[in-house]
N, C-alpha and C. Protein backbone atom coordinates (compact mmCIF):
# COMPACT_ATOMS: atom_id res chain seq x y z
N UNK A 1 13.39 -14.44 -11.70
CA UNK A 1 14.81 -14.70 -11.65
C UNK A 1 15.24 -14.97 -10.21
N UNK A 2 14.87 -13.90 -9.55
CA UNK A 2 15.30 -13.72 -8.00
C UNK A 2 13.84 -14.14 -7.36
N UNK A 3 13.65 -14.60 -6.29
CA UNK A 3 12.38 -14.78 -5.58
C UNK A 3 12.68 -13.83 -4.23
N UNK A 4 13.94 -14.02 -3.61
CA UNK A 4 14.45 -13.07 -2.71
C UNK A 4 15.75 -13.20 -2.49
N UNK A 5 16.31 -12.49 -1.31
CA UNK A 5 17.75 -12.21 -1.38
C UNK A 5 17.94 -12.29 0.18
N UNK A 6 18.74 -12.67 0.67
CA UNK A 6 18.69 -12.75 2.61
C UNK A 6 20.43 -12.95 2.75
N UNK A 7 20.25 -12.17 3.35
CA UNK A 7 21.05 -11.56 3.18
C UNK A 7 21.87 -10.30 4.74
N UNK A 8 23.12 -9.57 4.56
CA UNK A 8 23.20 -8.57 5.35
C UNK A 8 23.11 -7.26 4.90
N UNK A 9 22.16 -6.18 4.90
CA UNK A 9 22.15 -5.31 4.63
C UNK A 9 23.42 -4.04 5.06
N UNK A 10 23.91 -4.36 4.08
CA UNK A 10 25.55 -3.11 4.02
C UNK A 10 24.95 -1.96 3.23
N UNK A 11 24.21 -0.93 3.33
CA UNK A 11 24.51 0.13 3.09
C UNK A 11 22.50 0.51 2.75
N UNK A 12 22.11 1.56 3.07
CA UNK A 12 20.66 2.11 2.78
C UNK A 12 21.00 3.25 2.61
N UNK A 13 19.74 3.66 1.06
CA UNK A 13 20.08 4.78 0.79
C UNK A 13 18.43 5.59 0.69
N UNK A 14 18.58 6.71 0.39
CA UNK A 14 17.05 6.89 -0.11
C UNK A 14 15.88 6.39 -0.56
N UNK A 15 16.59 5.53 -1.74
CA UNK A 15 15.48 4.75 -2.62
C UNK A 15 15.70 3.46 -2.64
N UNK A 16 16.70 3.02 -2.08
CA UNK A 16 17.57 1.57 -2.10
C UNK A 16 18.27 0.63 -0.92
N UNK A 17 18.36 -0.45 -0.89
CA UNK A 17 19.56 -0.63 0.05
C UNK A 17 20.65 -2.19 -0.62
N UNK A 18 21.07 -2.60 -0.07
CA UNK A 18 22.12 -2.92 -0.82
C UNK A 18 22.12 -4.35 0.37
N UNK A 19 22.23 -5.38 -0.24
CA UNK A 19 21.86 -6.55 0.55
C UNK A 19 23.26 -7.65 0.21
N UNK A 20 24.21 -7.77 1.43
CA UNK A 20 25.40 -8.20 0.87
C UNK A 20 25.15 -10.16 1.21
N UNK A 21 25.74 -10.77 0.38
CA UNK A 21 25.68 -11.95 0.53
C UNK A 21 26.87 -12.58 -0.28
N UNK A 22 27.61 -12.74 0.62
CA UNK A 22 28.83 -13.98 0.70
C UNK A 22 29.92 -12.92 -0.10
N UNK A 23 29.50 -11.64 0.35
CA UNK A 23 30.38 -10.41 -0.32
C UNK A 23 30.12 -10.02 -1.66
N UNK A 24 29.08 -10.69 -2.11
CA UNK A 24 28.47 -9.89 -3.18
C UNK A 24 27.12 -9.27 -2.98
N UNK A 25 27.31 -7.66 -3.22
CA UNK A 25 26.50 -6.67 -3.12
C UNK A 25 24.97 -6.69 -4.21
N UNK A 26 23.67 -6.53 -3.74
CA UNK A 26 22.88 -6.33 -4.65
C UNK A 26 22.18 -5.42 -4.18
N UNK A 27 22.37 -4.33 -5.28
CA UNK A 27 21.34 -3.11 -4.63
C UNK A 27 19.78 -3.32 -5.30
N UNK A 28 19.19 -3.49 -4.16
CA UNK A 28 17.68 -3.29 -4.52
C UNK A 28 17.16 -2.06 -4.21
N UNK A 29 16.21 -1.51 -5.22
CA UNK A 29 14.98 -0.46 -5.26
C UNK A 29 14.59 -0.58 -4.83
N UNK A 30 14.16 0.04 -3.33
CA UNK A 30 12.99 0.22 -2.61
C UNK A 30 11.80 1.29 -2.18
N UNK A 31 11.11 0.82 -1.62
CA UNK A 31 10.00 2.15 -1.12
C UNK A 31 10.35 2.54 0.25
N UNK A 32 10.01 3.39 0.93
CA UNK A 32 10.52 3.91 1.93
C UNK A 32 10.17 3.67 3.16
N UNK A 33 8.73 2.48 2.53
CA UNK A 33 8.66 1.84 3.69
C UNK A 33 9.23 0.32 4.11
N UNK A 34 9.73 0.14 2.70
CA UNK A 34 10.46 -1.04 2.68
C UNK A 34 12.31 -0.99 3.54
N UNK A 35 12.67 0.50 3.20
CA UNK A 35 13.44 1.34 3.51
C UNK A 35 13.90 1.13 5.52
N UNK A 36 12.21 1.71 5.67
CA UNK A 36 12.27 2.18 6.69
C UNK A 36 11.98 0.66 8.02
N UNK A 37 11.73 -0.73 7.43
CA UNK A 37 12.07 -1.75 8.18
C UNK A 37 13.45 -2.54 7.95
N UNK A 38 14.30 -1.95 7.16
CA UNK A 38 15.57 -2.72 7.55
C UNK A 38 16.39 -1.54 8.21
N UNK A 39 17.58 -2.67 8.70
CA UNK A 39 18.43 -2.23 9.36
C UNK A 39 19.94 -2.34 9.59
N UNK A 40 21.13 -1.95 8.92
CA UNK A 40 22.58 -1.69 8.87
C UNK A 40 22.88 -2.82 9.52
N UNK A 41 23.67 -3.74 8.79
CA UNK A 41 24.48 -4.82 9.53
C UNK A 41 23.64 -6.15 9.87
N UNK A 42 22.22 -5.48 9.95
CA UNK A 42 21.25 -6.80 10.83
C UNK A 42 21.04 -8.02 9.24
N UNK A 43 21.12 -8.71 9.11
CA UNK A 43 20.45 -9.88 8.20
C UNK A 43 18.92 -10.10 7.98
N UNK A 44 18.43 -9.84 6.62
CA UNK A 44 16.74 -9.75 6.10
C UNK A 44 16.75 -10.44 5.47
N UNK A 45 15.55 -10.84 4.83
CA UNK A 45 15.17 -11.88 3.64
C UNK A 45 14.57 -10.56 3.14
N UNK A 46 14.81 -10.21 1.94
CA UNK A 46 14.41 -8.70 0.64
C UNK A 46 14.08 -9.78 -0.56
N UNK A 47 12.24 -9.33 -0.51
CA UNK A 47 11.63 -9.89 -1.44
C UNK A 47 11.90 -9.19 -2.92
N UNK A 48 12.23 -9.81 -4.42
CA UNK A 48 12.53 -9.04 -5.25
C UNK A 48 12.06 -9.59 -6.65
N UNK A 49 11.92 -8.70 -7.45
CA UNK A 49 11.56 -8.51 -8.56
C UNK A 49 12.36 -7.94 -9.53
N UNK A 50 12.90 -8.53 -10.39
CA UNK A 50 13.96 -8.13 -11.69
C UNK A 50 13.15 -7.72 -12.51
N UNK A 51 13.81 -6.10 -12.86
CA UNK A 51 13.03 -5.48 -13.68
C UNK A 51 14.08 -5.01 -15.37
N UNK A 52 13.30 -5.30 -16.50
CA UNK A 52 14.50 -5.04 -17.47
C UNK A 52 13.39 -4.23 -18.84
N UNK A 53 13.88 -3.10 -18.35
CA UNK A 53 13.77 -2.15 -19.71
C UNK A 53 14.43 -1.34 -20.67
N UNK A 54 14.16 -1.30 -21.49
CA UNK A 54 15.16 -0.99 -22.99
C UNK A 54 16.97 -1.33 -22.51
N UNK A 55 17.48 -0.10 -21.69
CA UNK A 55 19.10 -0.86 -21.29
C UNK A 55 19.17 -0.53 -19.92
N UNK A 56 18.22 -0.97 -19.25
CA UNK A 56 18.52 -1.37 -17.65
C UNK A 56 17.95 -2.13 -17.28
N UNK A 57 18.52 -2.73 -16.52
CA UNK A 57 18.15 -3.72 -14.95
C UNK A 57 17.91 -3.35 -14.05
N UNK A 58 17.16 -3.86 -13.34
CA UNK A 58 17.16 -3.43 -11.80
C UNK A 58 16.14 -3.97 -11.10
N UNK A 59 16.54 -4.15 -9.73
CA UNK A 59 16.41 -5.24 -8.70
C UNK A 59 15.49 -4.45 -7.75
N UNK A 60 14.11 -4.89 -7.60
CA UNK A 60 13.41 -4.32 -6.64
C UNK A 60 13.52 -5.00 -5.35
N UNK A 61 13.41 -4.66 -4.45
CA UNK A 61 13.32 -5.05 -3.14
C UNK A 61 12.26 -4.60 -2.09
N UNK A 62 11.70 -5.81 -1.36
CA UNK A 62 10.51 -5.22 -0.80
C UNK A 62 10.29 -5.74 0.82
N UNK A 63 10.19 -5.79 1.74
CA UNK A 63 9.89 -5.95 3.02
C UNK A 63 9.37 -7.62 3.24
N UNK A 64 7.74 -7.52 2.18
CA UNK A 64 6.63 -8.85 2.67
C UNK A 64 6.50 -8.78 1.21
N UNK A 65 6.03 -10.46 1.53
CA UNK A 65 5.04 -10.38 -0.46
C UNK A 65 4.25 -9.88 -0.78
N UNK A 66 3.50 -9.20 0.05
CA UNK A 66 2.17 -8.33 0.16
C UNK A 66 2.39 -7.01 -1.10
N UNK A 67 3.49 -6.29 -0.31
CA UNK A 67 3.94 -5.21 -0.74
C UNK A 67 4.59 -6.06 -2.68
N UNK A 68 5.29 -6.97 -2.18
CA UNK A 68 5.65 -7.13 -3.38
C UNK A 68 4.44 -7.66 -5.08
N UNK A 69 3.42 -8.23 -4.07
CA UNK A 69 2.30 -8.50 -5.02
C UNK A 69 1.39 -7.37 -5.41
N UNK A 70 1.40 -6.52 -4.66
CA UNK A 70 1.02 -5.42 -5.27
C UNK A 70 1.44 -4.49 -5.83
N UNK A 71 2.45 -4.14 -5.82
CA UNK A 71 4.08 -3.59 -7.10
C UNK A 71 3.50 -4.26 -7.75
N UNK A 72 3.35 -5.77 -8.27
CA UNK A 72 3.35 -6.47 -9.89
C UNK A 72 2.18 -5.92 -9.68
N UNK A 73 1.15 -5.77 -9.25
CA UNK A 73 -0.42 -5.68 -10.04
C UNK A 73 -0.83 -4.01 -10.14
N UNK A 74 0.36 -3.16 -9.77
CA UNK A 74 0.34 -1.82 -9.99
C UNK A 74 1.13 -1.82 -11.25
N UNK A 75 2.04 -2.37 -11.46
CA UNK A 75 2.47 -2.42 -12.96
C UNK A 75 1.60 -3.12 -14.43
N UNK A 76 1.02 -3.75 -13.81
CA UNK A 76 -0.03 -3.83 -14.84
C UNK A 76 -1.10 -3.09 -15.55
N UNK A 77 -1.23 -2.25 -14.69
CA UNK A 77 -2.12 -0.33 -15.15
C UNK A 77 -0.92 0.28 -16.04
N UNK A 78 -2.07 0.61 -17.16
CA UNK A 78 -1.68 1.06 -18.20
C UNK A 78 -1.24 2.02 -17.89
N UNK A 79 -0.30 2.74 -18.43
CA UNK A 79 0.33 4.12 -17.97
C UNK A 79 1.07 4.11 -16.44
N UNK A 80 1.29 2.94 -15.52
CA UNK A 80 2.12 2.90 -14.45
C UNK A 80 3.39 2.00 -14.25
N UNK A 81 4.20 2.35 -14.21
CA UNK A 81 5.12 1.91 -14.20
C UNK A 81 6.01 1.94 -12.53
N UNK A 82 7.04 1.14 -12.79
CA UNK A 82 7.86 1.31 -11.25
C UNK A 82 8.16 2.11 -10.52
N UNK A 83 8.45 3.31 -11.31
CA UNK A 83 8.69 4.39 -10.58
C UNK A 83 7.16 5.04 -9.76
N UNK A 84 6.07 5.12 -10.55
CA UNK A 84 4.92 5.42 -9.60
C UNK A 84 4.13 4.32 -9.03
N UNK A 85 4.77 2.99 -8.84
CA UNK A 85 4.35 1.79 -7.94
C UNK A 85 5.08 2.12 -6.49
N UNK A 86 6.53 2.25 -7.14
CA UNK A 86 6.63 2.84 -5.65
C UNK A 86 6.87 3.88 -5.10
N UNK A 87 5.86 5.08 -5.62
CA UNK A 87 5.86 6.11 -4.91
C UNK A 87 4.77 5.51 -4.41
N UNK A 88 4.08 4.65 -4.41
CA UNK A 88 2.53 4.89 -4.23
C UNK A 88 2.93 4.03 -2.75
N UNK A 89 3.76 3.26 -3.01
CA UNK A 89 4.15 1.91 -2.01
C UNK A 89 4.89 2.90 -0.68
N UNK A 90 5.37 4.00 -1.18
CA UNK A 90 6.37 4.56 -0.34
C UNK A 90 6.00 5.61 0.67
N UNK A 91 4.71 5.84 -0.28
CA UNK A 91 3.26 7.00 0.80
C UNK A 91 2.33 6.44 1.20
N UNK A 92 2.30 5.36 0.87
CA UNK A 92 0.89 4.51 1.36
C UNK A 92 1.11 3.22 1.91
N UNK A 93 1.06 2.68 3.09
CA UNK A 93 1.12 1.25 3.63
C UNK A 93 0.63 0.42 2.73
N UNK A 94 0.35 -0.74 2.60
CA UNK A 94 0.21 -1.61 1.70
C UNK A 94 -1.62 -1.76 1.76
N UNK A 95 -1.44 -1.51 3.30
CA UNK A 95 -3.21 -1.44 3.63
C UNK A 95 -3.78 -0.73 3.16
N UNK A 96 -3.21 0.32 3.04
CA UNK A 96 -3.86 1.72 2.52
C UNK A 96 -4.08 1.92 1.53
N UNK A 97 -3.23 0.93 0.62
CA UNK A 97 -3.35 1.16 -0.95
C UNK A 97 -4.27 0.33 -1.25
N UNK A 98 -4.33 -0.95 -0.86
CA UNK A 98 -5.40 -1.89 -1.04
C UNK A 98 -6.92 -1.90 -0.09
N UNK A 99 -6.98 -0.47 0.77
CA UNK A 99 -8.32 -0.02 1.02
C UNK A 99 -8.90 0.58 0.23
N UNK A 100 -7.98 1.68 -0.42
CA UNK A 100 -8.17 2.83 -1.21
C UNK A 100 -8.48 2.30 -2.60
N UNK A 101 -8.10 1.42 -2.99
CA UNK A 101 -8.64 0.65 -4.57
C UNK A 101 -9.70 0.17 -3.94
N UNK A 102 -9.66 -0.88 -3.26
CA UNK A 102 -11.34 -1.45 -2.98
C UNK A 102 -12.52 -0.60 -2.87
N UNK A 103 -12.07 0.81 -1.90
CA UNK A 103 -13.20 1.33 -1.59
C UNK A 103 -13.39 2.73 -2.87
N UNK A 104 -12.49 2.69 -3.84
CA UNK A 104 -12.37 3.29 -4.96
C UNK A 104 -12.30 5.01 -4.25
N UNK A 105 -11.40 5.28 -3.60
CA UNK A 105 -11.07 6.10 -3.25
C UNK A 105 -9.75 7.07 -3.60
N UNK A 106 -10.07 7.20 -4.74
CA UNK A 106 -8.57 8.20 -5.83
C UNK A 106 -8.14 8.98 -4.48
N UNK A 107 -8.58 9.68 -4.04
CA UNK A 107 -7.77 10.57 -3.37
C UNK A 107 -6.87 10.65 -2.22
N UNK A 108 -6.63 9.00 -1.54
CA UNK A 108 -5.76 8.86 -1.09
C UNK A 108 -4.49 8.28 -1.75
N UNK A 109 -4.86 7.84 -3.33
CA UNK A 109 -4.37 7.54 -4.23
C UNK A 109 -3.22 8.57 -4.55
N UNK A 110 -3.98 9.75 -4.61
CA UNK A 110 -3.03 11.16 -5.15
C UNK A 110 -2.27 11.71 -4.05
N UNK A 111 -2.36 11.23 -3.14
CA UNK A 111 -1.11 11.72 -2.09
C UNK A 111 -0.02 11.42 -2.21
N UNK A 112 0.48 10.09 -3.30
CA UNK A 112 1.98 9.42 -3.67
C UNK A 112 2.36 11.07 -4.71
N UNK A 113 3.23 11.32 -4.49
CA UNK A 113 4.11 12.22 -6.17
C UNK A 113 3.59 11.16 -7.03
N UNK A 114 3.01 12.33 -8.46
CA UNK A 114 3.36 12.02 -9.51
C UNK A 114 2.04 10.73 -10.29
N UNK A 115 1.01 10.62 -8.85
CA UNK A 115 0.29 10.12 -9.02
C UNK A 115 -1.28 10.99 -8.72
N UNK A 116 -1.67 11.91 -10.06
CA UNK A 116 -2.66 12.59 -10.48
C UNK A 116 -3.97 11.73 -10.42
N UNK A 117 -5.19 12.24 -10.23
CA UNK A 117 -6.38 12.45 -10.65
C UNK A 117 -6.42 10.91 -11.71
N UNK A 118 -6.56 11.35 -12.64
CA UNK A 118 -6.66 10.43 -13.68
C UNK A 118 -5.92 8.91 -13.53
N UNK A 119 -4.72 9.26 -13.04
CA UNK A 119 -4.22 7.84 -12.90
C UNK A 119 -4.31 7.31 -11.40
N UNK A 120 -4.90 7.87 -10.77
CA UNK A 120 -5.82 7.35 -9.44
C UNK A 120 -6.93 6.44 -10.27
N UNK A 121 -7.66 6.99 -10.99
CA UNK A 121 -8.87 6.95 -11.17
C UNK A 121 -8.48 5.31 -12.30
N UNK A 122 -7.51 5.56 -12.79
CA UNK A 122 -7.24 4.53 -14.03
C UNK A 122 -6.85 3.32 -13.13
N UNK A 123 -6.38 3.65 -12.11
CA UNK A 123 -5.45 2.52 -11.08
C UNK A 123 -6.77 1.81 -10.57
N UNK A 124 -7.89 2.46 -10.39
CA UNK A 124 -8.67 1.66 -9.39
C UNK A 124 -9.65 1.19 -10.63
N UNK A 125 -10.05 1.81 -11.83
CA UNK A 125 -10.61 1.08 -12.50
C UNK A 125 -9.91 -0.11 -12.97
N UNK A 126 -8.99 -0.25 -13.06
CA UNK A 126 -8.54 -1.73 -13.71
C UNK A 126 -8.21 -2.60 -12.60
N UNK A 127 -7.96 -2.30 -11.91
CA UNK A 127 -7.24 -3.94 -10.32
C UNK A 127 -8.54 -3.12 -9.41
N UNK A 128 -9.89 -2.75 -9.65
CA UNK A 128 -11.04 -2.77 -8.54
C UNK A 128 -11.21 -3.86 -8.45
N UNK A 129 -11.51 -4.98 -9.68
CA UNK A 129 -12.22 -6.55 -10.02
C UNK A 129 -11.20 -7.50 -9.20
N UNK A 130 -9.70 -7.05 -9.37
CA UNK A 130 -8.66 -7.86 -8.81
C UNK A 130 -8.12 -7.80 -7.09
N UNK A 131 -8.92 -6.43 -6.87
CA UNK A 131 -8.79 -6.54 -5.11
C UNK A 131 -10.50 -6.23 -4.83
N UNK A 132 -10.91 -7.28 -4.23
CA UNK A 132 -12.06 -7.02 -4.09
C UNK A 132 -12.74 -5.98 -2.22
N UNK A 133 -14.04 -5.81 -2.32
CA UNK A 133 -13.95 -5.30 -0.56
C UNK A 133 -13.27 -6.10 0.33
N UNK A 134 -13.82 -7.33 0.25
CA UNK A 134 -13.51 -8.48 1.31
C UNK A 134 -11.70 -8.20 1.28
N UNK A 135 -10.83 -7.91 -0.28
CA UNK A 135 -9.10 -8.14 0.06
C UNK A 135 -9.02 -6.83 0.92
N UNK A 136 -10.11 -5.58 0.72
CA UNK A 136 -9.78 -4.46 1.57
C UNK A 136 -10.27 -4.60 2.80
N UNK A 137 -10.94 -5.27 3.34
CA UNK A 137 -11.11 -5.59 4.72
C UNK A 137 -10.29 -6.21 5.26
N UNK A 138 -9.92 -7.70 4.80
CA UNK A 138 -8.36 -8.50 5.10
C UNK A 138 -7.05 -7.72 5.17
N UNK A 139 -7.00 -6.80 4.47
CA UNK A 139 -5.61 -6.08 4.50
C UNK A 139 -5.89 -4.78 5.80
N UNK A 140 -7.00 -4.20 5.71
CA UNK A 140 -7.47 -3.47 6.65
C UNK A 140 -7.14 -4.21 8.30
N UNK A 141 -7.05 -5.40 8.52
CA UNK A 141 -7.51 -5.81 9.51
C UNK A 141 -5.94 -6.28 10.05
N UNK A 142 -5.54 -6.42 8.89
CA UNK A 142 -3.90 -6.84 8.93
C UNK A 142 -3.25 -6.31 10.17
N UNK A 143 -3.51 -4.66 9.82
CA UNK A 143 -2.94 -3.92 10.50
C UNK A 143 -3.83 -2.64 11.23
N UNK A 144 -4.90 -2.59 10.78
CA UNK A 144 -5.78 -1.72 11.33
C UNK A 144 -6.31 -2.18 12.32
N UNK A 145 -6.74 -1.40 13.65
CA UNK A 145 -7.69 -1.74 14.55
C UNK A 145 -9.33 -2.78 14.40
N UNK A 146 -9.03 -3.44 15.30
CA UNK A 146 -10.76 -3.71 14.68
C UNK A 146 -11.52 -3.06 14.98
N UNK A 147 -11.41 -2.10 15.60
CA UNK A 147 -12.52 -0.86 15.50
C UNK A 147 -13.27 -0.38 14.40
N UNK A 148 -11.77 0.09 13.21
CA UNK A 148 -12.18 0.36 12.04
C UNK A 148 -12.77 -0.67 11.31
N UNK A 149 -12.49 -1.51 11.28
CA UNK A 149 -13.28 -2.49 10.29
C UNK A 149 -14.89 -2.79 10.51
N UNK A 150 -14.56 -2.34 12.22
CA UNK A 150 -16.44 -3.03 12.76
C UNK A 150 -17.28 -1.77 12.36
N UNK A 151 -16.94 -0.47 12.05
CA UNK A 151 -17.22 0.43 11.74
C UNK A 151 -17.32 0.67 10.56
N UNK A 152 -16.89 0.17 9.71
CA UNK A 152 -17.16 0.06 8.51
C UNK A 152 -18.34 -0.70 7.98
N UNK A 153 -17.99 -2.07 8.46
CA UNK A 153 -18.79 -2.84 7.99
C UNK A 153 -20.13 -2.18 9.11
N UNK A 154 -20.53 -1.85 9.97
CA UNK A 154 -21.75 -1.44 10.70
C UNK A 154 -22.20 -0.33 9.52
N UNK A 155 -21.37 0.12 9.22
CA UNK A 155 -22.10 2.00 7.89
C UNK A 155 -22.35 0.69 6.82
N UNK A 156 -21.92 0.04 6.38
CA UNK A 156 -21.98 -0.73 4.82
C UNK A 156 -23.30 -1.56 4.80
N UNK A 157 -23.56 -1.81 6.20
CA UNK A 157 -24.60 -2.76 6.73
C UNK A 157 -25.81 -1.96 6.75
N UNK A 158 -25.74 -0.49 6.76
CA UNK A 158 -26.55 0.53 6.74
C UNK A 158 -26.80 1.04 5.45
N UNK A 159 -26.36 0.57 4.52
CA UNK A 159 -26.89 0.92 3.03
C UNK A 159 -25.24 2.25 2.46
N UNK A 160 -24.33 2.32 3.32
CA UNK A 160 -23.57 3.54 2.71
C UNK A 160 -22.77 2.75 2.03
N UNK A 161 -22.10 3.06 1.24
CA UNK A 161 -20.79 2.67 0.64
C UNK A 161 -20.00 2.68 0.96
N UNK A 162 -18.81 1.75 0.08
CA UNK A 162 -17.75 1.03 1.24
C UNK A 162 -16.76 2.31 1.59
N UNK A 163 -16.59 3.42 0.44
CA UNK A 163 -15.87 4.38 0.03
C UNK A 163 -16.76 5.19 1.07
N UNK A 164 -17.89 5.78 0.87
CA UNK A 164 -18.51 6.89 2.30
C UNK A 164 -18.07 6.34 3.16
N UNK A 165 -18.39 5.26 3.57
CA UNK A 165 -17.61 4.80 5.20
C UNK A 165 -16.30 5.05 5.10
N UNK A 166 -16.07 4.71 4.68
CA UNK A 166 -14.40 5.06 4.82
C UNK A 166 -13.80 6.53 4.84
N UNK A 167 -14.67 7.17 3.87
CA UNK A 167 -14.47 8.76 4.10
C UNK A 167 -14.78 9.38 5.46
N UNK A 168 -15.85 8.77 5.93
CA UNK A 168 -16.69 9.52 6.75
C UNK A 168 -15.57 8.95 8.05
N UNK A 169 -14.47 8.09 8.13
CA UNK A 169 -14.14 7.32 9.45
C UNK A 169 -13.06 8.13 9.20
N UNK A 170 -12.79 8.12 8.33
CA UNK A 170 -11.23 9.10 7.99
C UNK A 170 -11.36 10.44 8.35
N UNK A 171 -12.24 11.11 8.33
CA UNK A 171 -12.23 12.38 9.06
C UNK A 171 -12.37 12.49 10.42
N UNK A 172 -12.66 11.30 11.28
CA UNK A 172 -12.24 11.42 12.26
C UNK A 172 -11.30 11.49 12.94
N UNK A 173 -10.63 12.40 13.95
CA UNK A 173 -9.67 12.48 14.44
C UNK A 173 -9.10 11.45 15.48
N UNK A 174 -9.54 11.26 16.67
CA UNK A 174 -9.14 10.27 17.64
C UNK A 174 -10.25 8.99 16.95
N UNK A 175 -9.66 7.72 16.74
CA UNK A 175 -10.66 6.56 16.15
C UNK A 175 -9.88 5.44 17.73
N UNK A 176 -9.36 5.77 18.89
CA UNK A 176 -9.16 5.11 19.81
C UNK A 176 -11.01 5.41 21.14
N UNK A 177 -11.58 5.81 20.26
CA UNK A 177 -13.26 5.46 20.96
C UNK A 177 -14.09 4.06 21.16
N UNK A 178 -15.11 4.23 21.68
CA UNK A 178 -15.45 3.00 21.32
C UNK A 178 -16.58 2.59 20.23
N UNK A 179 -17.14 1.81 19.48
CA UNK A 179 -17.62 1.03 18.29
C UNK A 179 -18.68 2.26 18.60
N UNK A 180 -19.39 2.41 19.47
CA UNK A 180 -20.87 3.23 19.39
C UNK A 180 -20.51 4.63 18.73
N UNK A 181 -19.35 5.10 19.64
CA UNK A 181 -19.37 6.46 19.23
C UNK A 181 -18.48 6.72 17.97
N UNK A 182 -17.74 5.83 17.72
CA UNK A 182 -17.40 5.76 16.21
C UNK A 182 -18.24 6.17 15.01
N UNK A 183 -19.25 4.84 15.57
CA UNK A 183 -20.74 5.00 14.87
C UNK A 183 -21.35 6.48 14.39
N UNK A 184 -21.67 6.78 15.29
CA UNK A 184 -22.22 7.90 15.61
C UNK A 184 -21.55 9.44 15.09
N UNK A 185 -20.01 9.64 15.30
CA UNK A 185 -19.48 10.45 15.07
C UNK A 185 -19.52 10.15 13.32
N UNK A 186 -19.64 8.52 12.64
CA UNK A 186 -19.37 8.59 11.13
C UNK A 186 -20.61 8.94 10.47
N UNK A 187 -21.53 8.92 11.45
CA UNK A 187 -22.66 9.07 11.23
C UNK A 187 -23.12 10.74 10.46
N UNK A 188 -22.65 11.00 11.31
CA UNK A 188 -22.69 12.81 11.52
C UNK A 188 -21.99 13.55 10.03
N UNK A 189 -20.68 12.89 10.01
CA UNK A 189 -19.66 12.86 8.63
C UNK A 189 -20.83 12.90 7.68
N UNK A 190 -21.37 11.54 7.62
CA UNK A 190 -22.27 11.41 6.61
C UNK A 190 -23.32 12.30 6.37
N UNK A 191 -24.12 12.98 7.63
CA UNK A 191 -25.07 13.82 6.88
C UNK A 191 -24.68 14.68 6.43
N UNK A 192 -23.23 15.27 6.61
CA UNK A 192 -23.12 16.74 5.89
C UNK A 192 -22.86 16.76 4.90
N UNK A 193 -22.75 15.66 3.74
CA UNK A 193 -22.38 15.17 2.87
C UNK A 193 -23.73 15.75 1.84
């Protein structure tokens, strides 16, 4: 219906903000990180998605298409709906969500509310085929250091999985080192495993 809305943002709320154009108000649903890049008075382009079930409407709103293409392909998991697309959108960068499916990693999955065990596990079995490693490296790289990525791919290149590497990099604390000792410290992760 809507592709987007650009607009002046008159009013942000918790879950929403309200995008005025030519004095007509449209409140869009947002995530909090969608939330947390606009700004009172300033003028955005709010990517959106019309949503209509049994007797409501409602207007999502999203930052980038990124975020917004992955809302639609989180609504396509059985048992997920908008409300836990964007909790997931609202605890997790867009990178993060699309590392965490690639590298089939539920449990950064379950850090959104309301998003359990099982529907971690259901989320990454059905859109694993539809975001592949390579979209979790591209999105990784988006915004992640290339540190992390060269570190990854160096453990993956070593026979670990894309998910151990990623575990094993995530428990590191400072990742502003350099590529060797990255290495080395994910290394360590890994044997105690």
């Amino acid at each position: 219906m809507f592709e987007y809305l650009n607009g002046i943002i008159s009013d942000l709320g918790e879950d929403f903000a309200v995008v005025d154009i030519n004095g007509v108000g449209f409140k869009c649903i947002c995530s909090q990180n969608t939330i947390k890049s606009l700004t009172v008075g300033k003028v955005f382009k709010v990517y959106t998605i019309v949503g209509i079930r049994d007797d409501n409407i409602a207007v999502y709103g999203f930052s980038n298409k990124h975020e917004m293409s992955i809302f639609k392909l989180l609504n396509t998991v059985s048992g997920v709906g908008p409300k836990a697309a964007l909790s997931l959108l609202s605890n997790l960068k867009v990178n993060e969500l699309n590392m965490a499916i690639a590298t089939k990693n539920y449990r950064e999955l379950t850090k959104a509310p309301g998003i359990g065990k099982k529907t971690a596990e259901r989320i990454i079995l059905e859109l694993k085929d539809k975001l592949s490693y390579d979209d979790g490296l591209k999105f990784a790289s988006m915004t992640t250091d290339d540190n992390t990525v060269q570190v990854i791919q160096a453990l993956t290149s070593l026979g670990y999985s894309y998910g151990e590497a990623s575990s094993a990099l995530s428990k590191i604390e400072n990742k502003d080192k350099a590529i060797d000792i990255l290495i080395k410290e994910a290394l360590k992760q890994l044997s105690r495993i």
